[in-house]
C-alpha atoms as a PDB file:
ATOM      1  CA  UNK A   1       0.000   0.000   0.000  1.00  0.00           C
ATOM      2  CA  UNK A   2       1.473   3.449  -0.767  1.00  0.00           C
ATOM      3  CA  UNK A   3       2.280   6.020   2.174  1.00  0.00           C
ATOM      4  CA  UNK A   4      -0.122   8.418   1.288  1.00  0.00           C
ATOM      5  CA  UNK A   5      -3.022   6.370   2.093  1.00  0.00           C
ATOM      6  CA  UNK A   6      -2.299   5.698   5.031  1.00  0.00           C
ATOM      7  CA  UNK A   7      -3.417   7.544   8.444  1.00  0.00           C
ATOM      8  CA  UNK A   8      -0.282   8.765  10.573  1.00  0.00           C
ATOM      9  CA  UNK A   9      -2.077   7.232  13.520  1.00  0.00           C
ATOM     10  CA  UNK A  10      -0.963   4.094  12.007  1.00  0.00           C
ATOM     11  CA  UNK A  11       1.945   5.076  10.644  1.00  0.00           C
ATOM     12  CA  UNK A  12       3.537   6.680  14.022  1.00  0.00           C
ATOM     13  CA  UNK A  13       5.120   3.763  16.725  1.00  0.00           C
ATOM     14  CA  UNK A  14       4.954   1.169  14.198  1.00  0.00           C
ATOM     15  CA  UNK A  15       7.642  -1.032  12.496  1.00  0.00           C
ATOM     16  CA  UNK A  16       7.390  -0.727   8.224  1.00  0.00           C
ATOM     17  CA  UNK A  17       9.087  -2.077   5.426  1.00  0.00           C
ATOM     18  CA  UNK A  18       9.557   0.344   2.837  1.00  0.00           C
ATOM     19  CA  UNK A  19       9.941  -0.183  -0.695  1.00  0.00           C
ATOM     20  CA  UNK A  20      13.284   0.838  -1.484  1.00  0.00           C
ATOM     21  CA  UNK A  21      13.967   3.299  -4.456  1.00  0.00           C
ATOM     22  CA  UNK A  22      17.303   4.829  -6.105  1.00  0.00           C
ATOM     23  CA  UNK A  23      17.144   8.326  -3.911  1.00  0.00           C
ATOM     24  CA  UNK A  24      16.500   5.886  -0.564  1.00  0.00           C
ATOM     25  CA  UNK A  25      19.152   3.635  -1.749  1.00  0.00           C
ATOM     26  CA  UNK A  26      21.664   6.241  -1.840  1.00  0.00           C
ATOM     27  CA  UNK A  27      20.540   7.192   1.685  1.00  0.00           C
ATOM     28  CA  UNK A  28      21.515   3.718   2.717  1.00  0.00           C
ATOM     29  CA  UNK A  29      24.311   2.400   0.747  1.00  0.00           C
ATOM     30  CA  UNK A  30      26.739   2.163   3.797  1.00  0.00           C
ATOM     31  CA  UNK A  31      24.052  -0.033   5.845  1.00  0.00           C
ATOM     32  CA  UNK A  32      24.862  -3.825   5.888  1.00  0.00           C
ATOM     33  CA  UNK A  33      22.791  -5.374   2.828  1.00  0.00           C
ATOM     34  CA  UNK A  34      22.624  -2.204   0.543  1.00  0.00           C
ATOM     35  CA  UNK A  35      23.847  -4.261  -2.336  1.00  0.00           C
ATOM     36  CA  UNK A  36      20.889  -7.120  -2.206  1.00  0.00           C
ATOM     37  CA  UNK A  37      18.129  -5.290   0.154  1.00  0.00           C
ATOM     38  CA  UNK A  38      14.987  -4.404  -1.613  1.00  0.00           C
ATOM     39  CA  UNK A  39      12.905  -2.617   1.334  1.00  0.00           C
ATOM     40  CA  UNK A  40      14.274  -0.508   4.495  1.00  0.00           C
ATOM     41  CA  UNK A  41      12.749  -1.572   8.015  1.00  0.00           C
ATOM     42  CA  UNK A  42      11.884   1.507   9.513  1.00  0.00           C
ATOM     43  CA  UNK A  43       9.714   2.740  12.987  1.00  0.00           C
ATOM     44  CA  UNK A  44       7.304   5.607  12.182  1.00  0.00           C
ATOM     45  CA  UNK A  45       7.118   8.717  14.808  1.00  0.00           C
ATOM     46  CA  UNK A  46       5.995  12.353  15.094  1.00  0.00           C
ATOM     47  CA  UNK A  47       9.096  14.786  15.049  1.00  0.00           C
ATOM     48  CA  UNK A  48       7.101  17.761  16.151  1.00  0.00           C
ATOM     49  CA  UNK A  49       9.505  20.191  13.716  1.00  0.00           C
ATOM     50  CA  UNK A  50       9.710  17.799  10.722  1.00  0.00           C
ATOM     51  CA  UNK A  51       6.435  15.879  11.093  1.00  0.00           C
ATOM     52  CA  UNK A  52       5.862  12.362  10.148  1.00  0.00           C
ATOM     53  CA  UNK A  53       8.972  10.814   9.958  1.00  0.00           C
ATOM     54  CA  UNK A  54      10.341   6.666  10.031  1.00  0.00           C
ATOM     55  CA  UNK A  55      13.724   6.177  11.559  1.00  0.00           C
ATOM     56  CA  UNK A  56      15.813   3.921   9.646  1.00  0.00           C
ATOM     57  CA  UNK A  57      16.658   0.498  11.843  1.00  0.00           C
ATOM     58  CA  UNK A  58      18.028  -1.855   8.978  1.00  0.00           C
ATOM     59  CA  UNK A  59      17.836  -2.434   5.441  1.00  0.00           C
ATOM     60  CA  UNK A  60      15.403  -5.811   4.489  1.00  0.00           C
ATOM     61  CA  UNK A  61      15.157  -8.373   1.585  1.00  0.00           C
ATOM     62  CA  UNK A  62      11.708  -9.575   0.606  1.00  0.00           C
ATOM     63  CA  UNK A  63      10.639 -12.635  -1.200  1.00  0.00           C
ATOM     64  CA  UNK A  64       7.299 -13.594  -1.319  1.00  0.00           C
ATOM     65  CA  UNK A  65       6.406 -14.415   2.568  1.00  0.00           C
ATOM     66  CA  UNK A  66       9.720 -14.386   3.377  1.00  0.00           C
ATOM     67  CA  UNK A  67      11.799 -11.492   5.005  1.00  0.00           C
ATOM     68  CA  UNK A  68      15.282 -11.267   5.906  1.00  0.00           C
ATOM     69  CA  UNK A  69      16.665  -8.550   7.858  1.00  0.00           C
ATOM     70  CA  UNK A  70      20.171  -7.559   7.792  1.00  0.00           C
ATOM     71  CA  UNK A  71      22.254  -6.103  10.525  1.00  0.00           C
ATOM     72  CA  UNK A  72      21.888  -2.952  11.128  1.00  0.00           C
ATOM     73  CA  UNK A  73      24.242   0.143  11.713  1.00  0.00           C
ATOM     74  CA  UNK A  74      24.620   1.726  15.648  1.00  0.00           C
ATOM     75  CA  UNK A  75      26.948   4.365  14.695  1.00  0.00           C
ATOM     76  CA  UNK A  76      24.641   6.316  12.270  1.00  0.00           C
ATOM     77  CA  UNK A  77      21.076   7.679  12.646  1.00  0.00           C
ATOM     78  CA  UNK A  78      19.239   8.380   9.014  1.00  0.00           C
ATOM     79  CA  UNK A  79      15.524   9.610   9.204  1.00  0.00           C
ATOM     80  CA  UNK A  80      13.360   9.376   6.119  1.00  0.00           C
ATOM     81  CA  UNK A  81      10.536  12.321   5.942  1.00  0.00           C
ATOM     82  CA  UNK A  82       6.861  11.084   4.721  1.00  0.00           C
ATOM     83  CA  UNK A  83       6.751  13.242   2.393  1.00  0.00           C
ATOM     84  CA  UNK A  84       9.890  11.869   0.208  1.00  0.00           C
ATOM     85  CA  UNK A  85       8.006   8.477   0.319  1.00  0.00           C
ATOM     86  CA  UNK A  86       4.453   9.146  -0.052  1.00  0.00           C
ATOM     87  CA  UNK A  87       4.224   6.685  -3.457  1.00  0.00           C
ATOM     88  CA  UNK A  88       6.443   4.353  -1.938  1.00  0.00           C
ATOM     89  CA  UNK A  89       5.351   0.920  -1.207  1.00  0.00           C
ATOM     90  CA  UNK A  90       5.311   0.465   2.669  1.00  0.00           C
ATOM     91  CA  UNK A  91       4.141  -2.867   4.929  1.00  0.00           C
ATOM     92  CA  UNK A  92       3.485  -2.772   8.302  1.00  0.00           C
ATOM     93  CA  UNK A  93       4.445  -5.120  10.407  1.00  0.00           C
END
């Protein structure tokens, strides 16, 4: 389901895979997995200056049922804002 249709109620303290794109991917190319990950597992919150916003835990690879996540990074923090995603694909999980 894309972003946009989604209500930030649900969106905000909730774990998400997000479809990953070329301008996310170059957001994440020094995670573990940026060469074979195909979503990003993320945790939506309100920043009250930025608005709805995911915090970036891991990069993901998705096959059918089947998810694998890959370690993730301690030493960085990366944020993605709503807005950059809203015709993303996202799943909540």
């Amino acid at each position: 389901m894309r972003s946009k249709n989604i209500d930030f109620r649900k969106i905000s303290d909730n774990f998400w895979l997000v479809s990953m794109n070329d301008k996310l991917r170059k957001v994440v190319e020094e995670y573990p997995g940026a060469d074979l990950a195909n979503f990003i597992l993320c945790y939506g919150y309100v920043d009250h200056e930025a608005g709805l916003s995911l915090e970036v835990l891991a990069l993901s690879s998705k096959e059918a049922e089947e998810v694998h996540i890959f370690e993730p990074r301690t030493d960085i923090s990366s944020k993605i804002r709503i807005g950059a995603i809203k015709d993303e694909n996202i799943c909540f999980l």
